[in-house]
C-alpha atoms as a PDB file:
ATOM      1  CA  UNK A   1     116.593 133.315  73.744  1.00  0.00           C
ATOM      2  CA  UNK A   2     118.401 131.526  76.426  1.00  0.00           C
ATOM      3  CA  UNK A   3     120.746 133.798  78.507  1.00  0.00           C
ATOM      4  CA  UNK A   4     123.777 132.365  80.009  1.00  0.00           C
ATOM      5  CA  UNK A   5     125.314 133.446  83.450  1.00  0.00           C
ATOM      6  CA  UNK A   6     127.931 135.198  83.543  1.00  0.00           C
ATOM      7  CA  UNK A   7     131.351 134.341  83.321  1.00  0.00           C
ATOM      8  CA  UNK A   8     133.977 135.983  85.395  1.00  0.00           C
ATOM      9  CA  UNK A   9     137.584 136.091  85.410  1.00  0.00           C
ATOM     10  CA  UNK A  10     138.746 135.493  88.840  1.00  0.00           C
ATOM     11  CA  UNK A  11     142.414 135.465  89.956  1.00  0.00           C
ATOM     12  CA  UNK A  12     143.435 133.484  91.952  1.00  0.00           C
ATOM     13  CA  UNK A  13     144.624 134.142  95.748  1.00  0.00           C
ATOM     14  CA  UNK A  14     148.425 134.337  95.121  1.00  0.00           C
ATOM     15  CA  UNK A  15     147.946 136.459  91.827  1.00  0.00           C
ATOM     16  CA  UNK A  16     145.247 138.729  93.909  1.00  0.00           C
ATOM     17  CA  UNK A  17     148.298 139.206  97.158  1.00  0.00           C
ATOM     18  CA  UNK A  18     150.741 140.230  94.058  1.00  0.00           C
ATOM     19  CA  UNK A  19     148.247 142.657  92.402  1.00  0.00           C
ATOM     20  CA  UNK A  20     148.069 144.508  95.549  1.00  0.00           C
ATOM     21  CA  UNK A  21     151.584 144.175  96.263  1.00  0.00           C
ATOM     22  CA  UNK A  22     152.066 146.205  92.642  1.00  0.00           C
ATOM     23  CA  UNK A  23     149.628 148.484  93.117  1.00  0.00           C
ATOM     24  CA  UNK A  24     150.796 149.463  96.704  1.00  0.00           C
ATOM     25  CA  UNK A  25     154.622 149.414  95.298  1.00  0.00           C
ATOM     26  CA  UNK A  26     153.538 151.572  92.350  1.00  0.00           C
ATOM     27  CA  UNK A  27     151.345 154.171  94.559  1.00  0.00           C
ATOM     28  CA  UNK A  28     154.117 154.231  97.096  1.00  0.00           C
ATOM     29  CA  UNK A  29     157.582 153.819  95.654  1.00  0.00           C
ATOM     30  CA  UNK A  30     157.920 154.164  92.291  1.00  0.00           C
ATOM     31  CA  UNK A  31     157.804 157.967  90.308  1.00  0.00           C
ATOM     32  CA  UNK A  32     155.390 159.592  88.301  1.00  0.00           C
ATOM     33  CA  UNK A  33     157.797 160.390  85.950  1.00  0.00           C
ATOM     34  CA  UNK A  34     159.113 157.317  85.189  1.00  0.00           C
ATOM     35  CA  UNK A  35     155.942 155.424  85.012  1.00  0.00           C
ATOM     36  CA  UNK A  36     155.101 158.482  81.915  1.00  0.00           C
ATOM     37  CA  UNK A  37     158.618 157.594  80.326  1.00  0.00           C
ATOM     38  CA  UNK A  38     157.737 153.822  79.927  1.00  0.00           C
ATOM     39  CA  UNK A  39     154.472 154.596  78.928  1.00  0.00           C
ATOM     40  CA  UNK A  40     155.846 157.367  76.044  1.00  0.00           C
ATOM     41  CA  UNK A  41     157.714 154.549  74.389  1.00  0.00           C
ATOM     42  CA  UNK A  42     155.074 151.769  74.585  1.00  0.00           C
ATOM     43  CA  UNK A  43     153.226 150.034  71.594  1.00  0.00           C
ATOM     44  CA  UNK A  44     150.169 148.897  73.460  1.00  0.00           C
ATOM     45  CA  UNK A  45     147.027 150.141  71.859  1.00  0.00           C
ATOM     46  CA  UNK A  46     145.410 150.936  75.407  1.00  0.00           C
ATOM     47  CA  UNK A  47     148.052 152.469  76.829  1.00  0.00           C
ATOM     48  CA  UNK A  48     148.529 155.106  73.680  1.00  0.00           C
ATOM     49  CA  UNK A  49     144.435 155.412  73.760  1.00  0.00           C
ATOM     50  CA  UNK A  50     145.023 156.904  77.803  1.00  0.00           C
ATOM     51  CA  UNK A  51     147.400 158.979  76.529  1.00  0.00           C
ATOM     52  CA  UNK A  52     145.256 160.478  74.144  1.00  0.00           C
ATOM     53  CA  UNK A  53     141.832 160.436  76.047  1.00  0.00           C
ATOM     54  CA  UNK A  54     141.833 158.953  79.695  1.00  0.00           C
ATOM     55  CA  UNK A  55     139.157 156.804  80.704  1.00  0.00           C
ATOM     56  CA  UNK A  56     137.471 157.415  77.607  1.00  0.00           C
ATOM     57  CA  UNK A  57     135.379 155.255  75.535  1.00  0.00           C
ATOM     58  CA  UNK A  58     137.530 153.998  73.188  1.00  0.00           C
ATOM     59  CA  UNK A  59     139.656 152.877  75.990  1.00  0.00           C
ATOM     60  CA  UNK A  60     137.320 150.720  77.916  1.00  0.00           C
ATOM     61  CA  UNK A  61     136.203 148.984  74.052  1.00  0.00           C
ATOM     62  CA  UNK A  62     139.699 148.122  74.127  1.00  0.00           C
ATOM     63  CA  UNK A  63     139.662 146.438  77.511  1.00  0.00           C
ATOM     64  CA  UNK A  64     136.080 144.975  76.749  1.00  0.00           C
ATOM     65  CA  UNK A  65     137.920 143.224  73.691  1.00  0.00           C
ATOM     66  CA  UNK A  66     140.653 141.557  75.738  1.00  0.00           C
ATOM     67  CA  UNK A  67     142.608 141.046  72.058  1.00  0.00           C
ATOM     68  CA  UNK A  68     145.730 138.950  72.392  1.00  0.00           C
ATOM     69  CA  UNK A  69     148.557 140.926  73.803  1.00  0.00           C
ATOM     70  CA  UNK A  70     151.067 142.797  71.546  1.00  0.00           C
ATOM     71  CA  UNK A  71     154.173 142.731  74.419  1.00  0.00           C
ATOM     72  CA  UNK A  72     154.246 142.335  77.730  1.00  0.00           C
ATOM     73  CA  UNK A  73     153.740 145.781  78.744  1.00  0.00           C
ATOM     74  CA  UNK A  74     150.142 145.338  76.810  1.00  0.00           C
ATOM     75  CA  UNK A  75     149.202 142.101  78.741  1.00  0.00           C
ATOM     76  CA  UNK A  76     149.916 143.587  82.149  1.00  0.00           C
ATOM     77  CA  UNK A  77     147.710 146.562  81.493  1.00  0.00           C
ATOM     78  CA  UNK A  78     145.325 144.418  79.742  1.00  0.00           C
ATOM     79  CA  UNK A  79     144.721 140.960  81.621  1.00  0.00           C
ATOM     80  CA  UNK A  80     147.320 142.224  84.968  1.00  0.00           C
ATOM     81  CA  UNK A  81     146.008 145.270  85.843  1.00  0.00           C
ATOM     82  CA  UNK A  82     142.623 144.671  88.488  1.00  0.00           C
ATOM     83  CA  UNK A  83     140.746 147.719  86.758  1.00  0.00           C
ATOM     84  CA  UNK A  84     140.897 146.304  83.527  1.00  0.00           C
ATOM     85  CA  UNK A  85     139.908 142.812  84.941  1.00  0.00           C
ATOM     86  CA  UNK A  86     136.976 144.043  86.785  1.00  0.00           C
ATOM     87  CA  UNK A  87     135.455 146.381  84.405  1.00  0.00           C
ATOM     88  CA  UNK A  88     135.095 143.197  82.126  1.00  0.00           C
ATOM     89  CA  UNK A  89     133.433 141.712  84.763  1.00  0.00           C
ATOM     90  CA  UNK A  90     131.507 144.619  85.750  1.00  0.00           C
ATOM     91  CA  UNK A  91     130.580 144.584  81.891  1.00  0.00           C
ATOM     92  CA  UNK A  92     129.251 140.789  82.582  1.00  0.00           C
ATOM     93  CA  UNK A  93     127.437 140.927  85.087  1.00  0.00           C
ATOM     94  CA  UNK A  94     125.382 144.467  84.109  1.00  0.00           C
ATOM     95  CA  UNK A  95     124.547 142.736  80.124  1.00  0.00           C
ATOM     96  CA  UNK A  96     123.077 139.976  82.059  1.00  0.00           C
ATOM     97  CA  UNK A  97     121.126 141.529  84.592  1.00  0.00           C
ATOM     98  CA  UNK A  98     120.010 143.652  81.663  1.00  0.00           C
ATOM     99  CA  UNK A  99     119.127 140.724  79.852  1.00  0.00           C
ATOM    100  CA  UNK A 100     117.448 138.813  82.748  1.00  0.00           C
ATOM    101  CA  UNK A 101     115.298 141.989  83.341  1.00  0.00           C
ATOM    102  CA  UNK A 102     114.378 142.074  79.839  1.00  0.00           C
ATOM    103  CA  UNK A 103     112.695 138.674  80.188  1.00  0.00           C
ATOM    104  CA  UNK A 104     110.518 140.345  82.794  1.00  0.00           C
ATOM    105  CA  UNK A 105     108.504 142.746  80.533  1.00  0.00           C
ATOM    106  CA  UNK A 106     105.794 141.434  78.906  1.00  0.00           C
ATOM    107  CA  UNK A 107     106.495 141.346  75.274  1.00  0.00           C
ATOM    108  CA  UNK A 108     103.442 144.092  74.289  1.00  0.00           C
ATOM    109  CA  UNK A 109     105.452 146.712  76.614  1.00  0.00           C
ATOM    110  CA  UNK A 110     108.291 148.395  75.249  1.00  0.00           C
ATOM    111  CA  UNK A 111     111.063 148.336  77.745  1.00  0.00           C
ATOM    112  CA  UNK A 112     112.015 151.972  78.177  1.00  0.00           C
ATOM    113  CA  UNK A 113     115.233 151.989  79.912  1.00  0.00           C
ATOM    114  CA  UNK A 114     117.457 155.400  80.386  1.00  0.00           C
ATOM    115  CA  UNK A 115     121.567 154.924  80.470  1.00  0.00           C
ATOM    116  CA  UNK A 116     123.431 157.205  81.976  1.00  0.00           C
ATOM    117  CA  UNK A 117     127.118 157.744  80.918  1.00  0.00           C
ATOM    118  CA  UNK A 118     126.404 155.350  78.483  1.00  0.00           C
ATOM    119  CA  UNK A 119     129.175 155.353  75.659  1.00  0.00           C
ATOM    120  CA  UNK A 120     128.357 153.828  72.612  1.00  0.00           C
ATOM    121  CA  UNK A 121     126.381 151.525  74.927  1.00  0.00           C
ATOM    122  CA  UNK A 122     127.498 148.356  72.647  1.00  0.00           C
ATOM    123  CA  UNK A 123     126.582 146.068  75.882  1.00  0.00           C
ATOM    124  CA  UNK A 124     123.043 147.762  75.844  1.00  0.00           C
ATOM    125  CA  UNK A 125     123.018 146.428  72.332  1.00  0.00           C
ATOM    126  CA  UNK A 126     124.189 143.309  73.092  1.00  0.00           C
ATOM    127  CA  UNK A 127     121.345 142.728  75.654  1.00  0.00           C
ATOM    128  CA  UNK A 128     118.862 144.288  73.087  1.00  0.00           C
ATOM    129  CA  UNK A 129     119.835 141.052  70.916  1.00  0.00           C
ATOM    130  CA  UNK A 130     119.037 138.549  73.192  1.00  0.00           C
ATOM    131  CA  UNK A 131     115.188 139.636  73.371  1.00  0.00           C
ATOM    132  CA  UNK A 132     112.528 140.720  70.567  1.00  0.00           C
ATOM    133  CA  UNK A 133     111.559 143.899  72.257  1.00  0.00           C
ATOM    134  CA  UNK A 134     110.062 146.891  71.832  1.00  0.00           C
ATOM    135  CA  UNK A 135     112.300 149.147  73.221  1.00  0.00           C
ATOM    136  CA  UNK A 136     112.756 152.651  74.126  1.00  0.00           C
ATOM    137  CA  UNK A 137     116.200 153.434  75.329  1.00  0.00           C
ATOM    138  CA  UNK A 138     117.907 156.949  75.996  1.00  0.00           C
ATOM    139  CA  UNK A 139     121.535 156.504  76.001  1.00  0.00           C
ATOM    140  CA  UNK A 140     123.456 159.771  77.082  1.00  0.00           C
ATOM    141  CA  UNK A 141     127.328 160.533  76.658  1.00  0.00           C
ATOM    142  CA  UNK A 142     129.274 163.255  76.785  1.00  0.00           C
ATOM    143  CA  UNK A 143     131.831 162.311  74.288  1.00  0.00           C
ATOM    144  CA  UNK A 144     130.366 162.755  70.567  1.00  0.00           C
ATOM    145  CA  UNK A 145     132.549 159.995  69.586  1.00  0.00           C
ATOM    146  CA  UNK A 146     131.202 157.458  71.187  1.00  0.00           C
ATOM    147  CA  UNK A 147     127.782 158.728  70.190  1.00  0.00           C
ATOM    148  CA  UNK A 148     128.482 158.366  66.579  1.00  0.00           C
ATOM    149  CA  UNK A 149     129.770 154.765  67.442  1.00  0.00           C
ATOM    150  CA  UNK A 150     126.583 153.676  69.159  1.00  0.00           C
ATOM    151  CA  UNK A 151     124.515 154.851  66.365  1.00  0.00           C
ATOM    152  CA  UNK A 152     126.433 152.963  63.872  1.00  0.00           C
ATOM    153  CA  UNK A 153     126.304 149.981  65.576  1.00  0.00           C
ATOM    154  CA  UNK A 154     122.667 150.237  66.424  1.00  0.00           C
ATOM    155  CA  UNK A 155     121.979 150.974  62.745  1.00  0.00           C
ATOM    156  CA  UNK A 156     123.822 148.228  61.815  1.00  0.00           C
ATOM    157  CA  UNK A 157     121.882 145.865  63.737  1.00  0.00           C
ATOM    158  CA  UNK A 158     118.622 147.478  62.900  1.00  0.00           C
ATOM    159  CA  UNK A 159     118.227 148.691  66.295  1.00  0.00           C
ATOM    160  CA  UNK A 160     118.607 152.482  65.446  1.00  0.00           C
ATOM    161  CA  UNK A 161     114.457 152.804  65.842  1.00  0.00           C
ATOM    162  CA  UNK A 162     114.674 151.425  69.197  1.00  0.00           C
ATOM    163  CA  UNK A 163     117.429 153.528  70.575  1.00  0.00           C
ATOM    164  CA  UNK A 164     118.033 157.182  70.464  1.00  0.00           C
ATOM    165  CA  UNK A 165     121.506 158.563  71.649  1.00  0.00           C
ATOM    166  CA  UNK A 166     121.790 162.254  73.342  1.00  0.00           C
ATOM    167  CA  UNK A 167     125.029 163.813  73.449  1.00  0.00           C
ATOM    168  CA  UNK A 168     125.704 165.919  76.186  1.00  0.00           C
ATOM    169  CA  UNK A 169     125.835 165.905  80.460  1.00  0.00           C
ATOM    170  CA  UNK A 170     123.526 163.666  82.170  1.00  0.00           C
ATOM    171  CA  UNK A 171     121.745 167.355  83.909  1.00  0.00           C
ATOM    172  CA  UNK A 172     120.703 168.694  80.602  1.00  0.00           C
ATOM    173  CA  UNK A 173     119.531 165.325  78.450  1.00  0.00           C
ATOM    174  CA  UNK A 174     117.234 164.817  81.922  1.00  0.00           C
ATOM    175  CA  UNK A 175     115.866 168.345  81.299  1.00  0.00           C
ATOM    176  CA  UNK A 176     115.382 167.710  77.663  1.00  0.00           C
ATOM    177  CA  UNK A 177     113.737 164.516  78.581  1.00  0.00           C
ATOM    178  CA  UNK A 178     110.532 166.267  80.605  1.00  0.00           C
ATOM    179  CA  UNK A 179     108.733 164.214  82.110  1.00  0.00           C
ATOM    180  CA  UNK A 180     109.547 161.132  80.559  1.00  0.00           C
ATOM    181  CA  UNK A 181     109.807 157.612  83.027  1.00  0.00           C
ATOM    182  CA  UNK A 182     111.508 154.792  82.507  1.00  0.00           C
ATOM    183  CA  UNK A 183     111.561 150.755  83.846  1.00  0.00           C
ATOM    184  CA  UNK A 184     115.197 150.894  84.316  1.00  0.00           C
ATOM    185  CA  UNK A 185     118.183 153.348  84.596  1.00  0.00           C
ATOM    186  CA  UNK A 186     121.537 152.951  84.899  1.00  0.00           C
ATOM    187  CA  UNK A 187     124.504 154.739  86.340  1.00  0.00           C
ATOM    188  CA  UNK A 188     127.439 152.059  85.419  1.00  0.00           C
ATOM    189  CA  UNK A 189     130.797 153.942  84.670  1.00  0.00           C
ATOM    190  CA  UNK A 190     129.298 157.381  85.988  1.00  0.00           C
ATOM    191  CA  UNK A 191     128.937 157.037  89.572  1.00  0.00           C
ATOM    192  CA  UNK A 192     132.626 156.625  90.605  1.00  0.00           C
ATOM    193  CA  UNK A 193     133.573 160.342  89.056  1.00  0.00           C
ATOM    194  CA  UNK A 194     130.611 162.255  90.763  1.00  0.00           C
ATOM    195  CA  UNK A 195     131.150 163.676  94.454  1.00  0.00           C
ATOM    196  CA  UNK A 196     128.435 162.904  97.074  1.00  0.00           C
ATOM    197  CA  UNK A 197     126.654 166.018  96.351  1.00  0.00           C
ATOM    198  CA  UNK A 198     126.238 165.643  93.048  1.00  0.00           C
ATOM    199  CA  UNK A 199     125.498 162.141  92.995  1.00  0.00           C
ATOM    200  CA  UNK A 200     122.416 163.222  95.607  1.00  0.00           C
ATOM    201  CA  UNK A 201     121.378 165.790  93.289  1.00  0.00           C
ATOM    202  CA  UNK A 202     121.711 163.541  90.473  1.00  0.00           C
ATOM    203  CA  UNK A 203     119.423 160.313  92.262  1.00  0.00           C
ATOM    204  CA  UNK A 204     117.162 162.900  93.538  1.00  0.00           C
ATOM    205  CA  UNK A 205     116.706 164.106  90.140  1.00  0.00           C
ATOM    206  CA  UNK A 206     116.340 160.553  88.424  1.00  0.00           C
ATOM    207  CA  UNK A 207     113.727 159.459  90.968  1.00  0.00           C
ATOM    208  CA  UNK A 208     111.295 161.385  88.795  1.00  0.00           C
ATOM    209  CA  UNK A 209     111.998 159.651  86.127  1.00  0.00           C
ATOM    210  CA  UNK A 210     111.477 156.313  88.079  1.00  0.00           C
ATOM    211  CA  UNK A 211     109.257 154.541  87.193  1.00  0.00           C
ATOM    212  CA  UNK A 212     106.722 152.332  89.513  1.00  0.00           C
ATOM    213  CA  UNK A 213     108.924 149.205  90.145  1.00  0.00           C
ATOM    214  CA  UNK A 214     111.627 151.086  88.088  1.00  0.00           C
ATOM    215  CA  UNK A 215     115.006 148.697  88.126  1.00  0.00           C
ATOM    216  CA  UNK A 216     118.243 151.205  89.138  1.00  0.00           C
ATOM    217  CA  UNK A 217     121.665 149.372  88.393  1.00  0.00           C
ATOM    218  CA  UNK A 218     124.534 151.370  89.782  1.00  0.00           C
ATOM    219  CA  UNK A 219     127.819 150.560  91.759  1.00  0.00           C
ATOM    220  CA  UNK A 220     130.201 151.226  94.612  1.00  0.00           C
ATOM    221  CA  UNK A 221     133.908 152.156  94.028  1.00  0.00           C
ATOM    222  CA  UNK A 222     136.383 150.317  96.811  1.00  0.00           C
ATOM    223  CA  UNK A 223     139.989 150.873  95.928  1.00  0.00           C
ATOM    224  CA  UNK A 224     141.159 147.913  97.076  1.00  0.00           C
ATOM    225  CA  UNK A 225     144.144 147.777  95.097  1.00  0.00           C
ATOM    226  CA  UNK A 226     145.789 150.992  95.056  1.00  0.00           C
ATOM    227  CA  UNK A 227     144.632 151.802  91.985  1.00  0.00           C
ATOM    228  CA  UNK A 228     142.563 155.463  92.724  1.00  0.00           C
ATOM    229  CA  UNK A 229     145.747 157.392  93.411  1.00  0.00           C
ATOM    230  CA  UNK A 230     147.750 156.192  90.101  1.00  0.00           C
ATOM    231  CA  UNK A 231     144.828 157.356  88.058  1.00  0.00           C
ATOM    232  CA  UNK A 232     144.650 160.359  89.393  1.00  0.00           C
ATOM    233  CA  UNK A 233     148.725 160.806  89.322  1.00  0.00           C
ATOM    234  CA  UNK A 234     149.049 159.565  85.997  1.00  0.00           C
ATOM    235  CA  UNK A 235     146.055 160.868  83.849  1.00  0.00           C
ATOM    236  CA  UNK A 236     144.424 163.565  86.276  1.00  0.00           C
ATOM    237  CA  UNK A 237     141.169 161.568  86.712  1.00  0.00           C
ATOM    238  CA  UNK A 238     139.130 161.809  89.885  1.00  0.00           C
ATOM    239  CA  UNK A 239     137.649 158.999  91.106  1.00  0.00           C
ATOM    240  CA  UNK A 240     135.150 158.884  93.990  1.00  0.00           C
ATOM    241  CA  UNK A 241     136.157 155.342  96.373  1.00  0.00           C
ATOM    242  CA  UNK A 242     132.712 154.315  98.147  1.00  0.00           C
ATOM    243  CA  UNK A 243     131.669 151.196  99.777  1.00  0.00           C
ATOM    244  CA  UNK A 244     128.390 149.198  99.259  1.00  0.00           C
ATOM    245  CA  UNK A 245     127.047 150.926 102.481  1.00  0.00           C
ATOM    246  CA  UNK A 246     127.813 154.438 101.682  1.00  0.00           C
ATOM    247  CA  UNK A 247     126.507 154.088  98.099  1.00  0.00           C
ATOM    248  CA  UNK A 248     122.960 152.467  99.737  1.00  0.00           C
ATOM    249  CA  UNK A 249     122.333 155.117 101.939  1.00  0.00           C
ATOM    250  CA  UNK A 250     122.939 157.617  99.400  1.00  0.00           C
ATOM    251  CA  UNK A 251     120.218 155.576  97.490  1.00  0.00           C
ATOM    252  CA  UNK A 252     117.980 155.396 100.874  1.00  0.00           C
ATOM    253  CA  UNK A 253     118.291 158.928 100.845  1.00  0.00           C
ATOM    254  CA  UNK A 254     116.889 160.281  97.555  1.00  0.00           C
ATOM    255  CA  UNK A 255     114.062 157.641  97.405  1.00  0.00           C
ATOM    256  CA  UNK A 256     115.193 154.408  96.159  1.00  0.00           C
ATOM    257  CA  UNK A 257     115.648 151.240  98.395  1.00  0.00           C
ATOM    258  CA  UNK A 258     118.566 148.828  97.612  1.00  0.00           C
ATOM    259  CA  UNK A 259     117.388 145.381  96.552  1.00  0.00           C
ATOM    260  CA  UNK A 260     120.592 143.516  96.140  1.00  0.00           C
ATOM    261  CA  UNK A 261     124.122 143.896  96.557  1.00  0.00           C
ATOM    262  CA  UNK A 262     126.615 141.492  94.330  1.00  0.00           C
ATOM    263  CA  UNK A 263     130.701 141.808  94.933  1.00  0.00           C
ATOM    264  CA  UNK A 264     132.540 141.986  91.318  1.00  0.00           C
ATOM    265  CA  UNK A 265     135.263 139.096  92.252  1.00  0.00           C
ATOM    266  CA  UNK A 266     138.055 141.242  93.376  1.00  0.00           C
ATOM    267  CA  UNK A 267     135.284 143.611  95.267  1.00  0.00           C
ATOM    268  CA  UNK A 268     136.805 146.846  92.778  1.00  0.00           C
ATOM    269  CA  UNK A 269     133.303 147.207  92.012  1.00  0.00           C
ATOM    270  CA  UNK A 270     130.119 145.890  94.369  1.00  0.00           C
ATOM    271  CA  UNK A 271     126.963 146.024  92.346  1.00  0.00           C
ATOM    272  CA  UNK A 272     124.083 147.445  93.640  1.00  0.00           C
ATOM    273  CA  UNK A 273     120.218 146.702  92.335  1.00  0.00           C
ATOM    274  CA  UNK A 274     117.267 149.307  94.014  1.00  0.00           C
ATOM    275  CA  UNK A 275     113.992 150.044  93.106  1.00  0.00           C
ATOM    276  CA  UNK A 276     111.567 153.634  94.456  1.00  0.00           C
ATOM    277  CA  UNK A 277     111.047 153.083  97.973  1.00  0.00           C
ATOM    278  CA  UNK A 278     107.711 152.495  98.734  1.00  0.00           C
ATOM    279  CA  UNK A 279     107.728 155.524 101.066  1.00  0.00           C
ATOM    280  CA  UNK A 280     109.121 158.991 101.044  1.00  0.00           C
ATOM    281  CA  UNK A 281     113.000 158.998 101.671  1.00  0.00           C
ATOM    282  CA  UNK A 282     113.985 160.530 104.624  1.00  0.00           C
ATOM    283  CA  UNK A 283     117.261 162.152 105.525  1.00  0.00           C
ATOM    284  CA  UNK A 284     117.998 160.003 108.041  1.00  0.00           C
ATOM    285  CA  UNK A 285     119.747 156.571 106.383  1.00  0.00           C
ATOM    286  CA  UNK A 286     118.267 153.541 107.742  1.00  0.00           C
ATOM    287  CA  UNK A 287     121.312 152.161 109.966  1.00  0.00           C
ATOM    288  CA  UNK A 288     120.595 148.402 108.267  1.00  0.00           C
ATOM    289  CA  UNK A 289     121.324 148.232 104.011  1.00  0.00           C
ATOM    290  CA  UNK A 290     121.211 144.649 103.090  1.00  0.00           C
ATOM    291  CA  UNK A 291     123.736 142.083 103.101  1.00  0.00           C
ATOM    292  CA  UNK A 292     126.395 141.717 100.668  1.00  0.00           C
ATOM    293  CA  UNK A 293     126.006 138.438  98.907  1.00  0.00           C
ATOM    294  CA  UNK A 294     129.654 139.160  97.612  1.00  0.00           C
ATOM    295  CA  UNK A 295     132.895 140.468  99.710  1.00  0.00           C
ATOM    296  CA  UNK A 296     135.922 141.634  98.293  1.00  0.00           C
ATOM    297  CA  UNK A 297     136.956 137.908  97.160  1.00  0.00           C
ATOM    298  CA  UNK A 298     133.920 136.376  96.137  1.00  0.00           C
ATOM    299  CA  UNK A 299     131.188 136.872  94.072  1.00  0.00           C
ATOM    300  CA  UNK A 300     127.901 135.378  94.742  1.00  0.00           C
ATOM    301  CA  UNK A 301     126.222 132.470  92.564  1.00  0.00           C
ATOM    302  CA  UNK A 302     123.787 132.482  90.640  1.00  0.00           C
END
């Protein structure tokens, strides 16, 4: 099956000033309190769903979905806000590398792939359909709910043999696992909320479970638009703001060696491709991580 690049929503240069206008006026100027107040009397379905559980699964389905606006309020979270906008293209770009890699495997090798903070992992699914397999995928969540929504969907598209879901924190489905490798493992959606340390522990762990040639798909955090301090005012959520570099060289550092860096196209989210490193990691970073082929306007072509 053919797969299509990716499509991304990119605002244009006077909408990306006023988005960080917003964001700086909303960070800076306007109260906590009355931000909750309009967002207590709201009908949008996203907005009620971060009420109820922030950042959580169900919430980032609803942004994935993009449905048609019930009010105003709804659009601007929906289609205004730059999170919402770039995790859709964060979405886009990691089904298609997914996809691409898929094509890579010769079709008499399952492709065992391990997802970290996974969700339901509907866009693992989504890649799964593009190719004929086999597969062996470990998706791990810690939120049972959207456990027993991956495994619906899965079973619905008779994928369920192919995919097993683990519900718990990423430290104890990796012990669980043994000694178990995969081709590639991702970290999309989990890196952002883990602090350097644990993120080191974390990569140091995984790189056992790397596999020769092993694909890693992860991602920096830039808070480019003001958008890091409302989440954590608002909702209570921590979120970790790293740049390409810092993310590479904590890569460098626990034995992987960054292939490729891509820019999301408001640079919210640079994607980052690695692979083991060939030779021991040290703890000395190399001073030279390769070239963005994106910056915080512009996404690279394909």
């Amino acid at each position: 099956m053919t797969v299509s690049p990716p499509v991304y929503e990119r605002p244009p240069l006077p909408r990306r000033i006023s988005m960080r206008t917003i964001g700086w006026i909303r960070t800076n100027l306007v109260p906590v309190s009355m931000m909750k107040r309009r967002m207590s009397s709201s009908t949008s379905p996203l907005i009620q769903e971060f009420r109820q559980n922030p950042g959580g699964w169900r919430a980032m389905e609803i942004i994935y979905e993009n449905a048609r606006p019930k009010s105003l309020w709804d659009w601007y979270v929906l289609r205004g806000l730059p999170l919402s906008i770039e995790a859709r293209n964060r979405r886009r770009f990691f089904v298609y590398t997914l996809s691409t890699w898929m094509k890579t495997i010769p079709e008499s090798s399952p492709r065992r792939m391990l997802i970290l903070g996974s969700g339901p992992a509907l866009d693992v699914l989504e890649a799964m359909q593009t190719q004929p397999g086999p597969f062996d995928v470990d998706a791990v969540d810690l939120d049972d709910g959207a456990i027993v929504r991956g495994r619906e969907e899965a079973t619905r598209l008779k994928l369920s043999e192919q995919i097993a879901y683990h519900h718990g924190d990423v430290r104890s489905a990796l012990r669980n696992l043994g000694d178990k490798t995969y081709n590639l493992i991702s970290l999309i959606g989990l890196a952002e909320y883990l602090s350097d340390e644990e993120l080191t522990d974390l990569l140091q762990e995984l790189s056992e479970h790397a596999a020769p040639g092993c694909k890693v798909i992860t991602h920096a955090y830039e808070d480019t638009f003001h958008s890091e301090s409302t989440l954590s005012r608002m909702f209570g959520i921590k979120i970790h703001p790293r740049t390409a570099v810092h993310m590479s060289r904590l890569l460098n550092d626990t034995g992987f060696s960054v292939q490729e860096i891509e820019a999301t196209p408001l640079g919210i989210y640079p994607m980052i491709l690695a692979t083991p490193a060939v030779q021991p990691a040290t703890k000395t970073a190399p001073e030279v991580v390769p070239a963005e082929r994106g910056t915080t306007s512009h996404v690279s072509q394909r």
